[in-house]
C-alpha atoms as a PDB file:
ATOM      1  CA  UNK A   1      41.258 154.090  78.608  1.00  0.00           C
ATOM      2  CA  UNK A   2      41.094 150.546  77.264  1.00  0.00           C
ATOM      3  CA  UNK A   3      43.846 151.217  74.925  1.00  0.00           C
ATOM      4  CA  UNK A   4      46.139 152.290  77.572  1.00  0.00           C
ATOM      5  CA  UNK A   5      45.597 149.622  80.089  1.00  0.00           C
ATOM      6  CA  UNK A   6      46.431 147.022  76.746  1.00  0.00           C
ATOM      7  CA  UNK A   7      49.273 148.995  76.377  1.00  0.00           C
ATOM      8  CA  UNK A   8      50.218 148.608  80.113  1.00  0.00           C
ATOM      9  CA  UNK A   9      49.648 145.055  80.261  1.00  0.00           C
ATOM     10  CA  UNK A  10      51.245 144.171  76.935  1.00  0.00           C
ATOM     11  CA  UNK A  11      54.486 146.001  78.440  1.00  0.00           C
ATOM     12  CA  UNK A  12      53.763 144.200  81.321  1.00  0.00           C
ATOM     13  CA  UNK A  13      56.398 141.498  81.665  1.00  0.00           C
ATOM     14  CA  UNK A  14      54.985 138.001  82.892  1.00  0.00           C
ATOM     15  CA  UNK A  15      56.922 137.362  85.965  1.00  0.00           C
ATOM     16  CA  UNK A  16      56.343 133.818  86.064  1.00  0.00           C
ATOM     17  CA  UNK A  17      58.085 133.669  82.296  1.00  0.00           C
ATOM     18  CA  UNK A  18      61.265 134.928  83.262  1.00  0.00           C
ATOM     19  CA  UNK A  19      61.433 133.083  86.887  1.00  0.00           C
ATOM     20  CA  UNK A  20      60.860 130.004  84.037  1.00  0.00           C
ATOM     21  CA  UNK A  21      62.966 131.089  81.808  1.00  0.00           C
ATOM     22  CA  UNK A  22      65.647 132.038  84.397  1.00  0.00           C
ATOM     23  CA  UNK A  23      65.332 128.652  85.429  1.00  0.00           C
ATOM     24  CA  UNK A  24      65.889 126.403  82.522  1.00  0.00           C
ATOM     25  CA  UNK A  25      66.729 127.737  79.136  1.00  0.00           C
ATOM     26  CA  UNK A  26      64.544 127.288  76.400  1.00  0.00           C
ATOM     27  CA  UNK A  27      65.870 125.375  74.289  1.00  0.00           C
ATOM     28  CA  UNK A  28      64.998 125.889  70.435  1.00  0.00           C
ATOM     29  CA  UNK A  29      64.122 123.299  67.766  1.00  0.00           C
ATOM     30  CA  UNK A  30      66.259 122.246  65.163  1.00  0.00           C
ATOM     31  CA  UNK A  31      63.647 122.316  62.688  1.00  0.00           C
ATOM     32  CA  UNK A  32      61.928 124.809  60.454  1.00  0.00           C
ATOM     33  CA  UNK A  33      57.949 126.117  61.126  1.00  0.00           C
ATOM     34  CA  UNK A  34      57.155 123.990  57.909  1.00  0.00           C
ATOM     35  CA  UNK A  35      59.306 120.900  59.118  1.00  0.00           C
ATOM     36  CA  UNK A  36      57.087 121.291  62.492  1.00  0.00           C
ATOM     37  CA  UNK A  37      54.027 121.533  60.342  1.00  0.00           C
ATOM     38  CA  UNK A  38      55.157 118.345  58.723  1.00  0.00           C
ATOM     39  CA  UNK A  39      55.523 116.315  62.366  1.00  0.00           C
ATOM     40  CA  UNK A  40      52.610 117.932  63.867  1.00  0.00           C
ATOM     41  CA  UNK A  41      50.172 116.487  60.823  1.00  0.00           C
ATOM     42  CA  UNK A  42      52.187 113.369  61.515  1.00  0.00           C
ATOM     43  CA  UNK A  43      51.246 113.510  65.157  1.00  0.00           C
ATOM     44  CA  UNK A  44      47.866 114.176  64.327  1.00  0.00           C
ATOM     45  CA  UNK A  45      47.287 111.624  62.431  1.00  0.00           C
ATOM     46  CA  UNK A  46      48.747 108.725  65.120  1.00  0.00           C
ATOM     47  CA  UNK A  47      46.433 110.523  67.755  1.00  0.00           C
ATOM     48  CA  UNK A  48      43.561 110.317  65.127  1.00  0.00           C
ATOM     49  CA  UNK A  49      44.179 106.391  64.420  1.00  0.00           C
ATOM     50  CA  UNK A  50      44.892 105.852  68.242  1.00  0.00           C
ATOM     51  CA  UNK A  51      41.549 107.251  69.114  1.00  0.00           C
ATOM     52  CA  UNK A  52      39.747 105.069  66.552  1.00  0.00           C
ATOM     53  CA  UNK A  53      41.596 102.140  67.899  1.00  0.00           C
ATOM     54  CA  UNK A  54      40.023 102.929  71.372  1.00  0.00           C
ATOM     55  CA  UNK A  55      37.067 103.786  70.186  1.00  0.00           C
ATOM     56  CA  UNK A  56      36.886 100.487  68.318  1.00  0.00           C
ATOM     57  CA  UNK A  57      38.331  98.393  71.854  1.00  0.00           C
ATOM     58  CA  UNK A  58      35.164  99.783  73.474  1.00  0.00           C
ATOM     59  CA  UNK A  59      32.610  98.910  70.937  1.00  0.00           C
ATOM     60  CA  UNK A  60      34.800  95.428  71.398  1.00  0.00           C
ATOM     61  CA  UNK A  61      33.913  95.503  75.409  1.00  0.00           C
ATOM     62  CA  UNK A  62      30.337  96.962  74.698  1.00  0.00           C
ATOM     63  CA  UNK A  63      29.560  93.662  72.255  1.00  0.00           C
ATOM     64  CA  UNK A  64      31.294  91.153  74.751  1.00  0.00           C
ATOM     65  CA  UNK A  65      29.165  92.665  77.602  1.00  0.00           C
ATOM     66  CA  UNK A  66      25.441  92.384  75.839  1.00  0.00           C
ATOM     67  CA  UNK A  67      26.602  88.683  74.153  1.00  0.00           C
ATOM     68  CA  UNK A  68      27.453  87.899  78.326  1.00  0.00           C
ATOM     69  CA  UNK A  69      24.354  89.014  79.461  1.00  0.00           C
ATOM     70  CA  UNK A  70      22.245  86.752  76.812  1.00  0.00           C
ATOM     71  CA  UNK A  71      24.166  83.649  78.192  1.00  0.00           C
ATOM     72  CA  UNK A  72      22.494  81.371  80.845  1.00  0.00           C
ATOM     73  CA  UNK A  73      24.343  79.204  83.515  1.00  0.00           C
ATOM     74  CA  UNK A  74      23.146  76.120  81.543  1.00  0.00           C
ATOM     75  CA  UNK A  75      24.493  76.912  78.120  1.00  0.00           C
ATOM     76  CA  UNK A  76      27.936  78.972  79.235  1.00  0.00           C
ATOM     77  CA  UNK A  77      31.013  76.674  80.106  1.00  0.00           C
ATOM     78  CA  UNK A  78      32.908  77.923  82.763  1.00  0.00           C
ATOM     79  CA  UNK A  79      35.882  77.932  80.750  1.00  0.00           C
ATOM     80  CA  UNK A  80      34.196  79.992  77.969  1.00  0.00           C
ATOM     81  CA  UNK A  81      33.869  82.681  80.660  1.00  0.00           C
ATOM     82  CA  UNK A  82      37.092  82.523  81.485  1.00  0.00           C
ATOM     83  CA  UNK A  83      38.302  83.032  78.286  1.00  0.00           C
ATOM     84  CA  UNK A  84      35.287  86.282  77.949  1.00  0.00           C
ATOM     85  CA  UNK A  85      37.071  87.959  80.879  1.00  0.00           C
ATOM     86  CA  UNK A  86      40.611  87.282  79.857  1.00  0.00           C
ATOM     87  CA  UNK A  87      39.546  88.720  76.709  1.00  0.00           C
ATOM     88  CA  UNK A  88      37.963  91.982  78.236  1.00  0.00           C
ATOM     89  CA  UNK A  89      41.044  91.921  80.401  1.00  0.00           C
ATOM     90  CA  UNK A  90      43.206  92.245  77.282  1.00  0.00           C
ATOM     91  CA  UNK A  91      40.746  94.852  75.644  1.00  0.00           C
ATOM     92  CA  UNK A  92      41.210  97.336  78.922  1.00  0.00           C
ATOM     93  CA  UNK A  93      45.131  97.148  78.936  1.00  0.00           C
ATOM     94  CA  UNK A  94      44.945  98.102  75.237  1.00  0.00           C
ATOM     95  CA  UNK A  95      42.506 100.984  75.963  1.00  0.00           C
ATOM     96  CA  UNK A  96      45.315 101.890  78.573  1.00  0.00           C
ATOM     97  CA  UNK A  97      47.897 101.588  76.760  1.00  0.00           C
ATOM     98  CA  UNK A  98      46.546 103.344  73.564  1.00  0.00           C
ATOM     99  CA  UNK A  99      45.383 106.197  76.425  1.00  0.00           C
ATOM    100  CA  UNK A 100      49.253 106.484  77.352  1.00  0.00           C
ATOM    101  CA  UNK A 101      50.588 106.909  74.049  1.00  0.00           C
ATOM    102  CA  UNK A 102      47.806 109.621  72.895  1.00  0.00           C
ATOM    103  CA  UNK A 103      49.186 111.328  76.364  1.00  0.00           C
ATOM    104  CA  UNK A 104      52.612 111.272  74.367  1.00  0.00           C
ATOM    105  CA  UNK A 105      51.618 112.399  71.008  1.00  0.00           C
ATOM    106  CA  UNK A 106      49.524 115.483  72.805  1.00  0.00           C
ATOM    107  CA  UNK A 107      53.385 116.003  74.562  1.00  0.00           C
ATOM    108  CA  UNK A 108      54.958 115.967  71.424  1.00  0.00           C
ATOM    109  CA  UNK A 109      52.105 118.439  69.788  1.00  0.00           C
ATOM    110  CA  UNK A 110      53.078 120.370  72.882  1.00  0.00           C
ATOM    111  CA  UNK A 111      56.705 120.668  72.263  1.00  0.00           C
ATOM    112  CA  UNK A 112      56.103 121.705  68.736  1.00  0.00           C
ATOM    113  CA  UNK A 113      53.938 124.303  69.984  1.00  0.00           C
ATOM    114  CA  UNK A 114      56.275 125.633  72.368  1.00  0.00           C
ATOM    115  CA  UNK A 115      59.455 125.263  69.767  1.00  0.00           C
ATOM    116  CA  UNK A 116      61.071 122.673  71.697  1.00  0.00           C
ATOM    117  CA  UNK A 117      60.520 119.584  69.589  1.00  0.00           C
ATOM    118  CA  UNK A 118      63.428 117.298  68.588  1.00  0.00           C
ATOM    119  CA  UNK A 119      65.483 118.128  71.296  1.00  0.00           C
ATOM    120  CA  UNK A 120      67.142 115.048  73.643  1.00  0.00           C
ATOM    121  CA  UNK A 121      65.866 115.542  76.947  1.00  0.00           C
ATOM    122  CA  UNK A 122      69.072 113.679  78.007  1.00  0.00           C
ATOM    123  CA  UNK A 123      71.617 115.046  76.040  1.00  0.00           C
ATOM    124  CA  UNK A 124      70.218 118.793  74.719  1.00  0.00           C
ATOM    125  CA  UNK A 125      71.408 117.873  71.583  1.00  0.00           C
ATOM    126  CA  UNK A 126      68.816 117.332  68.589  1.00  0.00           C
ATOM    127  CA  UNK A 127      67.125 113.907  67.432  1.00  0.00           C
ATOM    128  CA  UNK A 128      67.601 113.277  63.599  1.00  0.00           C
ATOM    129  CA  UNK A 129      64.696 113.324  61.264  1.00  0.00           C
ATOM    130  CA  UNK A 130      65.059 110.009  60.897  1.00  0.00           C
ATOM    131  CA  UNK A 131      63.851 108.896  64.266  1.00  0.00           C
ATOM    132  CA  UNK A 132      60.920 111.338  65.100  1.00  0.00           C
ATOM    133  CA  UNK A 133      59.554 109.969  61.654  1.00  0.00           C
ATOM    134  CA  UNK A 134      59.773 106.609  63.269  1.00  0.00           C
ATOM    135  CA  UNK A 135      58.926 107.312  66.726  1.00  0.00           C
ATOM    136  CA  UNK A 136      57.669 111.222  66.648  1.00  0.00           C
ATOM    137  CA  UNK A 137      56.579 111.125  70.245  1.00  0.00           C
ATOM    138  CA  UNK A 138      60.079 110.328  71.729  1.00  0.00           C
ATOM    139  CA  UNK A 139      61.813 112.985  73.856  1.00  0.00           C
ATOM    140  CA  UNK A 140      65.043 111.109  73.933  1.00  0.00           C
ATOM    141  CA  UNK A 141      67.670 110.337  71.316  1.00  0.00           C
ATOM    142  CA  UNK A 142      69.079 106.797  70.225  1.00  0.00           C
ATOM    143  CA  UNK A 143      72.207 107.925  72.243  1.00  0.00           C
ATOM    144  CA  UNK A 144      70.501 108.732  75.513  1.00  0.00           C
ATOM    145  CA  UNK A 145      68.285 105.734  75.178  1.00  0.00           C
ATOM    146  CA  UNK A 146      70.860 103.294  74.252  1.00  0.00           C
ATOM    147  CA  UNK A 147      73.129 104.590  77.809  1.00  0.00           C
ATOM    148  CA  UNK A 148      69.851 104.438  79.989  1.00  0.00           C
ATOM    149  CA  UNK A 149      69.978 100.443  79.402  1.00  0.00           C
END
């Protein structure tokens, strides 16, 4: 009985797949499953350094906040803790920033997943090698970026 109700769902079409389908048309990738192999480990490797980086930031904020606790009133210049917060200021919109592009890069790995990856968002058409080596988050070509500006 298992068997046949496996059979009956794989037949099963999802409904929500074609209404997406229907939709928008998938579009393919340009690139082979080993050239998508090859940008994925590249991707993988700029989310792995990116999370170090963060990683890294916060040990930065961690150090900053036990040195500022140490500190009296007497011995602390007000302008030293001016620069301390401008400095843990800078730390946090790193952390954010570094946050945004892993959101990117887990885009991108999603786009590979799904087949779509190298496509212009902008145009449809596909973005050469050259510039997802560069910049293998980006969803748009140098075309459609250059005639946003």
């Amino acid at each position: 009985m298992a068997e046949k109700h496996e059979q009956e769902h794989n037949a099963t079409p999802n409904p929500e797949a074609s209404d997406q389908e229907a939709a928008e048309p998938v579009r393919r990738t340009p690139f082979t499953d080993e050239e998508l192999e090859y940008f994925r480990q590249l991707i993988l490797e700029k989310r792995r350094q990116a999370v170090e980086d963060i990683e890294r930031m916060k040990a930065q904020l961690e150090d900053a906040r036990e040195q500022g606790g140490t500190d009296t009133a007497y011995s602390f210049h007000m302008a030293d803790a001016g620069t301390d917060a401008m400095e843990r200021e800078k730390l946090f919109l790193m952390i954010a920033r570094q946050q945004k592009y892993i959101s990117h890069l887990d885009r991108a790995l999603e786009r590979i997943k799904n087949k779509t990856y190298g496509i212009c968002k902008v145009t449809g058409k596909p973005i050469p090698r050259e510039r997802l080596e560069a910049v293998p988050h980006t969803e748009v070509s140098i075309e459609a970026k250059l005639k946003k500006k």
